[in-house]
C-alpha atoms as a PDB file:
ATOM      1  CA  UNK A   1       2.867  -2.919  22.405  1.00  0.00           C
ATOM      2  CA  UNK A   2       3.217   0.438  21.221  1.00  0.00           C
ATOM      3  CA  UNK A   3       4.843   1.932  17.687  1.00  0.00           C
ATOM      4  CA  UNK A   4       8.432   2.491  19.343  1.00  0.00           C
ATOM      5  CA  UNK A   5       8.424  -1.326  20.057  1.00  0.00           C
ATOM      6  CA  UNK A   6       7.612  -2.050  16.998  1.00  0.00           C
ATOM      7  CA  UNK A   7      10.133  -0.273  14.756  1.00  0.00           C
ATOM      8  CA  UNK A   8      12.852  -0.936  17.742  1.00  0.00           C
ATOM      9  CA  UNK A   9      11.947  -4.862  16.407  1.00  0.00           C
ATOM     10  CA  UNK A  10      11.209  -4.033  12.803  1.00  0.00           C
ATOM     11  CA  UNK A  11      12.337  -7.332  11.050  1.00  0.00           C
ATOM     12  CA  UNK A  12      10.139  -9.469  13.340  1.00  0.00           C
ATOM     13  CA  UNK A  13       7.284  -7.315  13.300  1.00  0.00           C
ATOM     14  CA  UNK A  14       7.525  -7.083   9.218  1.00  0.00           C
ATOM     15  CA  UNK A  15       7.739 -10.782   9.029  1.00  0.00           C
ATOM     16  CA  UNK A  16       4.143 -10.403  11.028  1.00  0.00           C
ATOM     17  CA  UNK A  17       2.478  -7.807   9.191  1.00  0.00           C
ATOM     18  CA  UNK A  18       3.811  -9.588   5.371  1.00  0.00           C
ATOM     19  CA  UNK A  19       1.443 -12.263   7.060  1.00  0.00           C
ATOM     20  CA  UNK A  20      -1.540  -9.991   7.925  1.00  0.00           C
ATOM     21  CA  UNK A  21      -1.038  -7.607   4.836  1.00  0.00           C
ATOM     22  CA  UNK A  22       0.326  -9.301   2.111  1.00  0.00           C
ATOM     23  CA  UNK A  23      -0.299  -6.287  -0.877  1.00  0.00           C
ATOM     24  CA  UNK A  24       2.311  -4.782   1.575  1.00  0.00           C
ATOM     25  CA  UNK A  25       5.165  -3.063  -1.270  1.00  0.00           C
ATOM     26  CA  UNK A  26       8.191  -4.937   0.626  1.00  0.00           C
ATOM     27  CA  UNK A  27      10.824  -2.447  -0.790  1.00  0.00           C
ATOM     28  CA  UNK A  28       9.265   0.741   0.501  1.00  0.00           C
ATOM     29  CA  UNK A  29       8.935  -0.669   4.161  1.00  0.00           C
ATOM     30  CA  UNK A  30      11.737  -2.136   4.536  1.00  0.00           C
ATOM     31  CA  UNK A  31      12.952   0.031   6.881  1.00  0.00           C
ATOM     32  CA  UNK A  32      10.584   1.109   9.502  1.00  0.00           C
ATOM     33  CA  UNK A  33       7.920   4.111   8.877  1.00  0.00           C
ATOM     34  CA  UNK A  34       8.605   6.978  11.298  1.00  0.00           C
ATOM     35  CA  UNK A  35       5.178   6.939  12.470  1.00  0.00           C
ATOM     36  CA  UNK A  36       2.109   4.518  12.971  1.00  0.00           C
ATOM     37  CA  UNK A  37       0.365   6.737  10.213  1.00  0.00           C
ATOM     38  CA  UNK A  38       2.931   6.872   7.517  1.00  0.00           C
ATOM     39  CA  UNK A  39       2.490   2.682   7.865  1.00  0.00           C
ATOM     40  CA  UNK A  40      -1.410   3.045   7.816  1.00  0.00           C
ATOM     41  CA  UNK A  41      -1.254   5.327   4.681  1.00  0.00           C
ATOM     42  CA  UNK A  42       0.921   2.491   3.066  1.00  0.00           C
ATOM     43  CA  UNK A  43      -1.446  -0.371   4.278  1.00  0.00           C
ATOM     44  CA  UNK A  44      -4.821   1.757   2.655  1.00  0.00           C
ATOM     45  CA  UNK A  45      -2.817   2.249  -0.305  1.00  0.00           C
ATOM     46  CA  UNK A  46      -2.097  -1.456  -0.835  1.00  0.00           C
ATOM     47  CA  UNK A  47      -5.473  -2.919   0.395  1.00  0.00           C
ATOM     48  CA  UNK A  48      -7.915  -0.658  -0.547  1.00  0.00           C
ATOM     49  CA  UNK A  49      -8.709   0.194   2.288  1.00  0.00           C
ATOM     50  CA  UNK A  50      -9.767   3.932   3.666  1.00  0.00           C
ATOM     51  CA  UNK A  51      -6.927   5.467   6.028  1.00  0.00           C
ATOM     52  CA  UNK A  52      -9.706   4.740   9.314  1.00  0.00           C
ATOM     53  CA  UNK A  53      -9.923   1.128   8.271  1.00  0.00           C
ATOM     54  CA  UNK A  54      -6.089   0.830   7.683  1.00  0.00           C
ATOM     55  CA  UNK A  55      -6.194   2.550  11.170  1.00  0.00           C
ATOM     56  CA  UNK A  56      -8.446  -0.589  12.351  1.00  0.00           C
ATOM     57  CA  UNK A  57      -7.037  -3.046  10.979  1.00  0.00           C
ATOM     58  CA  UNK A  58      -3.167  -2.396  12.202  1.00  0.00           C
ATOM     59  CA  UNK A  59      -4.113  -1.662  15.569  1.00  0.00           C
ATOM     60  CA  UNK A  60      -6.306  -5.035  15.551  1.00  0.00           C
ATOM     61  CA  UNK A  61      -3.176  -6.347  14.809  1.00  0.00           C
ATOM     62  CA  UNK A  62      -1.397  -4.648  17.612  1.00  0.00           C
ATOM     63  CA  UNK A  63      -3.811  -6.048  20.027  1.00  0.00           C
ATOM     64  CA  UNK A  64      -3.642  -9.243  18.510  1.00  0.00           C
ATOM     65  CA  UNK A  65       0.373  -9.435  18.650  1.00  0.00           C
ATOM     66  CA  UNK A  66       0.335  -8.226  22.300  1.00  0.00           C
ATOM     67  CA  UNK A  67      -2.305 -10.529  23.409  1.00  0.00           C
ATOM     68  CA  UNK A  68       0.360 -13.414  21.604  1.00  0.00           C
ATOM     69  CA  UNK A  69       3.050 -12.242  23.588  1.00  0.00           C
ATOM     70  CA  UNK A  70       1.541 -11.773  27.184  1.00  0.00           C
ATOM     71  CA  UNK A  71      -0.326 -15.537  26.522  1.00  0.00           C
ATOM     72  CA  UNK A  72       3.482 -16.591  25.652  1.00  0.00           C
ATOM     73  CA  UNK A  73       4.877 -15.281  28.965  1.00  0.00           C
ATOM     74  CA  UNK A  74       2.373 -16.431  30.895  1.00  0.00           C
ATOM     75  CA  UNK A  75       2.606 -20.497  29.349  1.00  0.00           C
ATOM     76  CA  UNK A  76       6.518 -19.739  30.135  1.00  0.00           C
ATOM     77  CA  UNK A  77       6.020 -18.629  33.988  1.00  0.00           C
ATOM     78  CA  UNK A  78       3.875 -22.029  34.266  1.00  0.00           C
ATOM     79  CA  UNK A  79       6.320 -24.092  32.605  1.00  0.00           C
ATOM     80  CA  UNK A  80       8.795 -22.565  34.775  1.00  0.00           C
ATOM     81  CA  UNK A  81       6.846 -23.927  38.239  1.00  0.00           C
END
C-alpha cells in the first residue's frame, strides 16, 4: 500500500488509523495530509512520540493494513473455488 492509496481512500484509512492512534486531533486530518511526513509530524505531536518513531509506527501500520488486505483476497480466491 503506498501513501497515494491511502489518501485516494482517506475516510477508510482514517477510520483505521483513529483505531491505531487515538490522540489523533480529528479536525486537522480530516482531510488527507499531502505527504506521509506531514501525517507522521501530526502522529509525534499527538503521541509523544519522536518524528523516527512516528515514522515506525505508521509504516508498521502500513504493513500491517496491507498484509490485512492481501490475507482478505486470498480467503476470497478460496472461497471462490
Amino acid at each position: 500500500m503506498t501513501w497515494e492509496d491511502i489518501r485516494s481512500n482517506w475516510q477508510h484509512a482514517l477510520s483505521d488509523l483513529k483505531a491505531r492512534f487515538p490522540l489523533m486531533d480529528h479536525t486537522t486530518v480530516e482531510a488527507p495530509p499531502e505527504t506521509l511526513v506531514a501525517l507522521t509530524h501530526h502522529i509525534a505531536e499527538r503521541h509523544d512520540l519522536t518524528a523516527s518513531e512516528a515514522l515506525e509506527e505508521v509504516k508498521d501500520w502500513i504493513f500491517i493494513v496491507s498484509l490485512a488486505r492481501i490475507a482478505s483476497e486470498v480467503g476470497h480466491e478460496f472461497s471462490d473455488q
